[in-house]
Protein backbone atom coordinates (compact mmCIF):
# COMPACT_ATOMS: atom_id res chain seq x y z
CA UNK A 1 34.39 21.76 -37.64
CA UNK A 2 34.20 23.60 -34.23
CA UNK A 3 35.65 20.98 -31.25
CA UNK A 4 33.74 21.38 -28.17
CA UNK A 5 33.92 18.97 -24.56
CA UNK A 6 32.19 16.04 -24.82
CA UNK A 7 30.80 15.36 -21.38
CA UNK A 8 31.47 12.44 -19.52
CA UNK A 9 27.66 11.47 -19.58
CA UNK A 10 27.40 11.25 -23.33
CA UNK A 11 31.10 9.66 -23.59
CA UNK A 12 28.94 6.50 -21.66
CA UNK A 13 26.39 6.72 -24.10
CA UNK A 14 28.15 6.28 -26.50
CA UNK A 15 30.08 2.96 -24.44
CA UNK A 16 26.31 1.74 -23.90
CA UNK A 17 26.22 1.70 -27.43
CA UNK A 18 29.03 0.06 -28.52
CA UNK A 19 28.89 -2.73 -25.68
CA UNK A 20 25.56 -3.67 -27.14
CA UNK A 21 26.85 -4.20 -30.79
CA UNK A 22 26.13 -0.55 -32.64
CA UNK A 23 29.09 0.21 -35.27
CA UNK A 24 31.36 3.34 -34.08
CA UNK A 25 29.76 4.92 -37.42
CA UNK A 26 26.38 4.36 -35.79
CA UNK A 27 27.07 5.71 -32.89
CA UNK A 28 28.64 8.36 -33.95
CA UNK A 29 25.74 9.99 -35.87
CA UNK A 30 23.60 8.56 -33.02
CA UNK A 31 25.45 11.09 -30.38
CA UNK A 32 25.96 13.58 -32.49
CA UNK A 33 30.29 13.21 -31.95
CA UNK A 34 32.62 12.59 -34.96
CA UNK A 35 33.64 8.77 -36.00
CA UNK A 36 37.05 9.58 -34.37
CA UNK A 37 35.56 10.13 -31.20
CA UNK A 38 33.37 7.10 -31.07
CA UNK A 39 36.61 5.45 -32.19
CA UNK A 40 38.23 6.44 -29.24
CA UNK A 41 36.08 5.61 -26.78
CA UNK A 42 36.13 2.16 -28.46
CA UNK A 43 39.89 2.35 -27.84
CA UNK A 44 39.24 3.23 -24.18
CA UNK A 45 36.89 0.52 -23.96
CA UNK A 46 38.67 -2.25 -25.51
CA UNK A 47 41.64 -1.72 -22.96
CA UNK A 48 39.91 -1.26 -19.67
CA UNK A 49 40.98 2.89 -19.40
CA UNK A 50 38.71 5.22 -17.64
CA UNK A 51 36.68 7.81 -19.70
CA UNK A 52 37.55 10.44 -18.61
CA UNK A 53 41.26 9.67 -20.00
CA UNK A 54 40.20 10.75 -23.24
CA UNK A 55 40.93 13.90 -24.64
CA UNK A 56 38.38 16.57 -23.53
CA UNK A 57 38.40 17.45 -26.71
CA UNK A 58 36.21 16.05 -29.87
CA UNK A 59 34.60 17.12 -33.17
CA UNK A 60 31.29 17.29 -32.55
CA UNK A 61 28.82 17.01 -35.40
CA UNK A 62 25.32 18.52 -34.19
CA UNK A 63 24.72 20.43 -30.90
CA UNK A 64 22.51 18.34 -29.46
CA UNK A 65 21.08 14.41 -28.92
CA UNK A 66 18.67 13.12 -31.25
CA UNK A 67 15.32 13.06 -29.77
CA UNK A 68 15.01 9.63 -29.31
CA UNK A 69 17.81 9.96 -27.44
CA UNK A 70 20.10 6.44 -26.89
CA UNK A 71 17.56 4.39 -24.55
CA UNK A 72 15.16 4.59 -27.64
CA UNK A 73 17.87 3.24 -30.39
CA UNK A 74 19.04 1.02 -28.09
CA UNK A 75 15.57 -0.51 -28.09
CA UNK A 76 15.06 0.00 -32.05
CA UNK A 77 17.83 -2.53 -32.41
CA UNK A 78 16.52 -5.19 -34.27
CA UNK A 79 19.18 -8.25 -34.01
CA UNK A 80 19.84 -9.57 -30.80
CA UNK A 81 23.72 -8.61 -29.21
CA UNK A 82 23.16 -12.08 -27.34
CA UNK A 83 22.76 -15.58 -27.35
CA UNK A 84 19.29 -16.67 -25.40
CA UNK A 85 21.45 -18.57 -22.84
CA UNK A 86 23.25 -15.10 -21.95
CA UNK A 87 20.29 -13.44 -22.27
CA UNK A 88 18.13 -15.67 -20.03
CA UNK A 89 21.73 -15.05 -17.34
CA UNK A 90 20.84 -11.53 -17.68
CA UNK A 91 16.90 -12.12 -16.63
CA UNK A 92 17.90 -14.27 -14.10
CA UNK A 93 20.11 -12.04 -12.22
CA UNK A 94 18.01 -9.26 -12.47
CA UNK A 95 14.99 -10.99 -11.22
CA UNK A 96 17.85 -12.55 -8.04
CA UNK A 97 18.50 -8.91 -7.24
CA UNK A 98 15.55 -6.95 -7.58
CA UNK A 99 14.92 -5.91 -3.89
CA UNK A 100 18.32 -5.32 -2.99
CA UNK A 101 19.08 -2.32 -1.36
CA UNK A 102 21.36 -2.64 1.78
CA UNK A 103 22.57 -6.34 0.60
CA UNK A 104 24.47 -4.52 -1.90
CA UNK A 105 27.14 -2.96 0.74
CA UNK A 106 28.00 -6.91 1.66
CA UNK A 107 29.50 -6.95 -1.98
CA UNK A 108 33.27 -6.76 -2.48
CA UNK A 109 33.83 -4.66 -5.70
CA UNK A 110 36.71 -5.21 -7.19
CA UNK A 111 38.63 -4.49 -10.91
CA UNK A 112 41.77 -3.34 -12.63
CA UNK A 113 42.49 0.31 -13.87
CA UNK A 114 45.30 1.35 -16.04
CA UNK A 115 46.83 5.01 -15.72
CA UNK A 116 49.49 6.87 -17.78
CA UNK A 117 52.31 9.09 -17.84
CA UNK A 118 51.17 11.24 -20.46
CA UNK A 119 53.72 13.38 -22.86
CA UNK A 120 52.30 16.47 -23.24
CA UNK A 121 54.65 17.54 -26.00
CA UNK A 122 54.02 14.58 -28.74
CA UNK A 123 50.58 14.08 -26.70
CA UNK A 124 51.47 10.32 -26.54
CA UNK A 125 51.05 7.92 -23.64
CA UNK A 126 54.68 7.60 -22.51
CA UNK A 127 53.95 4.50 -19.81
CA UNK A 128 51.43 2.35 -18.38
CA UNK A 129 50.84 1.18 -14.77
CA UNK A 130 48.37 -1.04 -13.68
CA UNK A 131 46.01 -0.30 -10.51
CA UNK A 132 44.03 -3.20 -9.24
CA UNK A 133 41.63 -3.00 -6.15
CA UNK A 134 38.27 -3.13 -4.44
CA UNK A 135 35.68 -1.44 -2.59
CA UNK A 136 32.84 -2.43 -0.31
CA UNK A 137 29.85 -0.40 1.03
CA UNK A 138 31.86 0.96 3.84
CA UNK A 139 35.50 0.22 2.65
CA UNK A 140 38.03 0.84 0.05
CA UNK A 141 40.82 -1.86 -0.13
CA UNK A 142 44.82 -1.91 -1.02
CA UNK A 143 46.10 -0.59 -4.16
CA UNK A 144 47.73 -3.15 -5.70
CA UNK A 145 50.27 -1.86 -8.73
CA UNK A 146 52.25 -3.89 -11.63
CA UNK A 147 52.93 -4.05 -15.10
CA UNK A 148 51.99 -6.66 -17.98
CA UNK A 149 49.95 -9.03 -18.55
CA UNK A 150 48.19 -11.48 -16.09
CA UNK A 151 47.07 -15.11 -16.18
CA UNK A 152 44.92 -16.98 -13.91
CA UNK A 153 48.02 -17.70 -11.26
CA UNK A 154 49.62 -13.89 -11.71
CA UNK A 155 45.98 -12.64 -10.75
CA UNK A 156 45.86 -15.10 -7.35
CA UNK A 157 49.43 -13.55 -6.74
CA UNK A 158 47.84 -10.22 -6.62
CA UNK A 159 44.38 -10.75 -4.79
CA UNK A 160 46.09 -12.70 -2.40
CA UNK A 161 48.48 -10.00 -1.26
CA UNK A 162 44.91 -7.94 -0.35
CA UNK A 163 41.78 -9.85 -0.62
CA UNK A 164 41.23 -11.55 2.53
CA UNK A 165 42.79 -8.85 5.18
CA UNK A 166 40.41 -6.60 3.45
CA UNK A 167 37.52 -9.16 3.97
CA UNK A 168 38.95 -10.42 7.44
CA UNK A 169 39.01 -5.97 8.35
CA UNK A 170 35.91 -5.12 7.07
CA UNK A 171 33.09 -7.57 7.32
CA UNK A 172 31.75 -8.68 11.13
CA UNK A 173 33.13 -12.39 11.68
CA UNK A 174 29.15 -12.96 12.42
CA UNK A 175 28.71 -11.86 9.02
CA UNK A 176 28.60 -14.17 6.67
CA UNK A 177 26.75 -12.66 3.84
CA UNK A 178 29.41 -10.87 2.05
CA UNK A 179 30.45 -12.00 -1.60
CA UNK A 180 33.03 -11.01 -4.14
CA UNK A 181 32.51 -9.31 -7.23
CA UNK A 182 34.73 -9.66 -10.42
CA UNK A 183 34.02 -9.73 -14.18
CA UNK A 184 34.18 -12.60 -16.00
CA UNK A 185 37.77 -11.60 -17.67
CA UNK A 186 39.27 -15.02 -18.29
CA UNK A 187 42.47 -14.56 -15.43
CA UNK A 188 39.07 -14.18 -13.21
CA UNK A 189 37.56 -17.29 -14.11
CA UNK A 190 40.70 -19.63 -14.90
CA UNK A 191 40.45 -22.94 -12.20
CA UNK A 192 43.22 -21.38 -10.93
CA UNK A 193 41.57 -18.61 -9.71
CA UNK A 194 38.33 -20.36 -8.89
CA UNK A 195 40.11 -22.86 -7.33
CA UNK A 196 41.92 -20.64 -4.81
CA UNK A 197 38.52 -19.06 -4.08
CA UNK A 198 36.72 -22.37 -3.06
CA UNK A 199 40.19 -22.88 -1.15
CA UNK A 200 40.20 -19.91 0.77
CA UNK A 201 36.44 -19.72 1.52
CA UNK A 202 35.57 -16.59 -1.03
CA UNK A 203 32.06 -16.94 -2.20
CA UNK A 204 31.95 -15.02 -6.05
CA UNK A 205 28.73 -13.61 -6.84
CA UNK A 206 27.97 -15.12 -10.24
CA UNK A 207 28.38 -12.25 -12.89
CA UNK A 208 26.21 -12.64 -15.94
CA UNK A 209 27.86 -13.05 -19.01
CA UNK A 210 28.72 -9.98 -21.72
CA UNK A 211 26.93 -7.75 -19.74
CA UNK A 212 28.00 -3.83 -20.02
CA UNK A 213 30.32 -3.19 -16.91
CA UNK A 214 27.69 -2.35 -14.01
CA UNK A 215 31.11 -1.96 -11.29
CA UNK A 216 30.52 0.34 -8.68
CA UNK A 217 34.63 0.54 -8.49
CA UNK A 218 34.59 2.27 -11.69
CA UNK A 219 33.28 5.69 -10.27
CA UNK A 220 36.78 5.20 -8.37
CA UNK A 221 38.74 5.15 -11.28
CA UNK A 222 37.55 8.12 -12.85
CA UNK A 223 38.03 10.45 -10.00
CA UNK A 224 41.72 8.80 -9.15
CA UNK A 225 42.45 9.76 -13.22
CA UNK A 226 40.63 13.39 -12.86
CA UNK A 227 42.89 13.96 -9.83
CA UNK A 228 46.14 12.20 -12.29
CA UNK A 229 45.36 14.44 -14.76
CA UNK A 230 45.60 17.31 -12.58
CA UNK A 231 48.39 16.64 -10.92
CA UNK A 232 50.58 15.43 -14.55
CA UNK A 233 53.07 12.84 -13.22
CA UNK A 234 56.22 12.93 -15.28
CA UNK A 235 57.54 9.26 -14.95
CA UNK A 236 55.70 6.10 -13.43
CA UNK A 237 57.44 6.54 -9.92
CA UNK A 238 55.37 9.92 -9.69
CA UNK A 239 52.53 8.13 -11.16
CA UNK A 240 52.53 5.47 -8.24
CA UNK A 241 53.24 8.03 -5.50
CA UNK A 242 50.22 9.99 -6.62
CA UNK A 243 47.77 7.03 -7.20
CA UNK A 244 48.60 5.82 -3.64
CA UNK A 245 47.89 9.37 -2.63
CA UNK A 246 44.70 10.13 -3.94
């Protein structure tokens, strides 16, 4: 089987795919890339890694898409990928939102990353770091590192270190428009975290529920692992220094 680049605009068709309930085998045959592929995008997926940290590399099974290309089997889907309540969420913020144009640089992007020291000799991720931040229309906020897992009160620990000089140094006082965006991961939606929110006077822009991620922050994290993977840290020190430098 001949391996050829998978480009970074079918890699999220075939994400599209999976976040609305198609099988990896599915997809696979769907996008024309081998089960292993689809399996690691899945991989990528499940823990929150940019795309373009897979492998360049994957078996691909046909030379081309299908002509019905994804939109179209997306549509041919016959069972529903959500309940009615999530789905009538969905409706509703679309129809909230339809005439937005310039409202949309009043909204505080934000989300977590993780990047790797990568072994190049056993090809195996050697460590993790995690990146959080956020961007705005005009802005890009803090970097904000650490390791492990987080709960509702380890992610106010972390927003609060960034969060509202970023709001109080971008955003007019006058204005009063500006809301934050964050998915609906559940250290994002704990009562601690909503509770410091109402607290501190942070208006969240409701997020609609299992919805694939639509975060304008996540064109960030590809290019800051593009320029990683250029630049081939060797231990998470380096990995820090270069993140911050990017």
């Amino acid at each position: 089987m001949v391996r050829v680049k998978v480009s970074l605009e079918k890699k999220i068709d075939i994400k599209i795919l999976l976040q609305v309930g198609f099988s990896q085998r599915h997809v696979a045959q769907t996008c024309g890339v081998s089960k292993t592929c689809a399996f690691r995008v899945a991989q990528k997926l499940k823990q929150k890694l940019p795309l373009s940290n897979l492998l360049d590399q994957c078996p691909n099974n046909s030379s081309s898409y299908p002509e019905y290309g994804v939109q179209k089997v997306i549509q041919k889907k016959k069972t529903p990928y959500r309940k009615p309540a999530q789905r009538k969420q969905r409706l509703s913020f679309a129809q909230q939102h339809q005439y937005w144009l310039n409202e949309w640089n009043n909204i505080i992007w934000s989300d977590e990353a993780h990047f790797e020291v990568f072994n190049r000799k056993n090809r195996t991720y050697a460590r993790r770091l995690t990146t959080e931040s956020c961007i705005s229309g005009a802005a890009r906020g803090p970097l904000v590192m650490y390791s492990g897992n987080v709960n509702g009160s380890a992610y106010i620990k972390i927003i609060e270190e960034a969060l509202p000089m970023f709001i109080e140094n971008t955003f007019d006082p006058s204005n009063k428009n500006w809301a934050f965006m964050q998915d609906n991961a559940p250290p994002h939606i704990s009562k601690y975290a909503m509770k410091w929110c109402k607290d501190n006077q942070i208006d969240v822009l409701k997020w609609p529920a299992t919805s694939p991620d639509l975060n304008r922050i996540e064109n960030l994290w590809d290019h800051i692992d593009k320029e990683l993977r250029k630049m081939k840290p060797k231990n998470v020190i380096e990995l820090q220094d270069m993140i911050q430098d990017i």
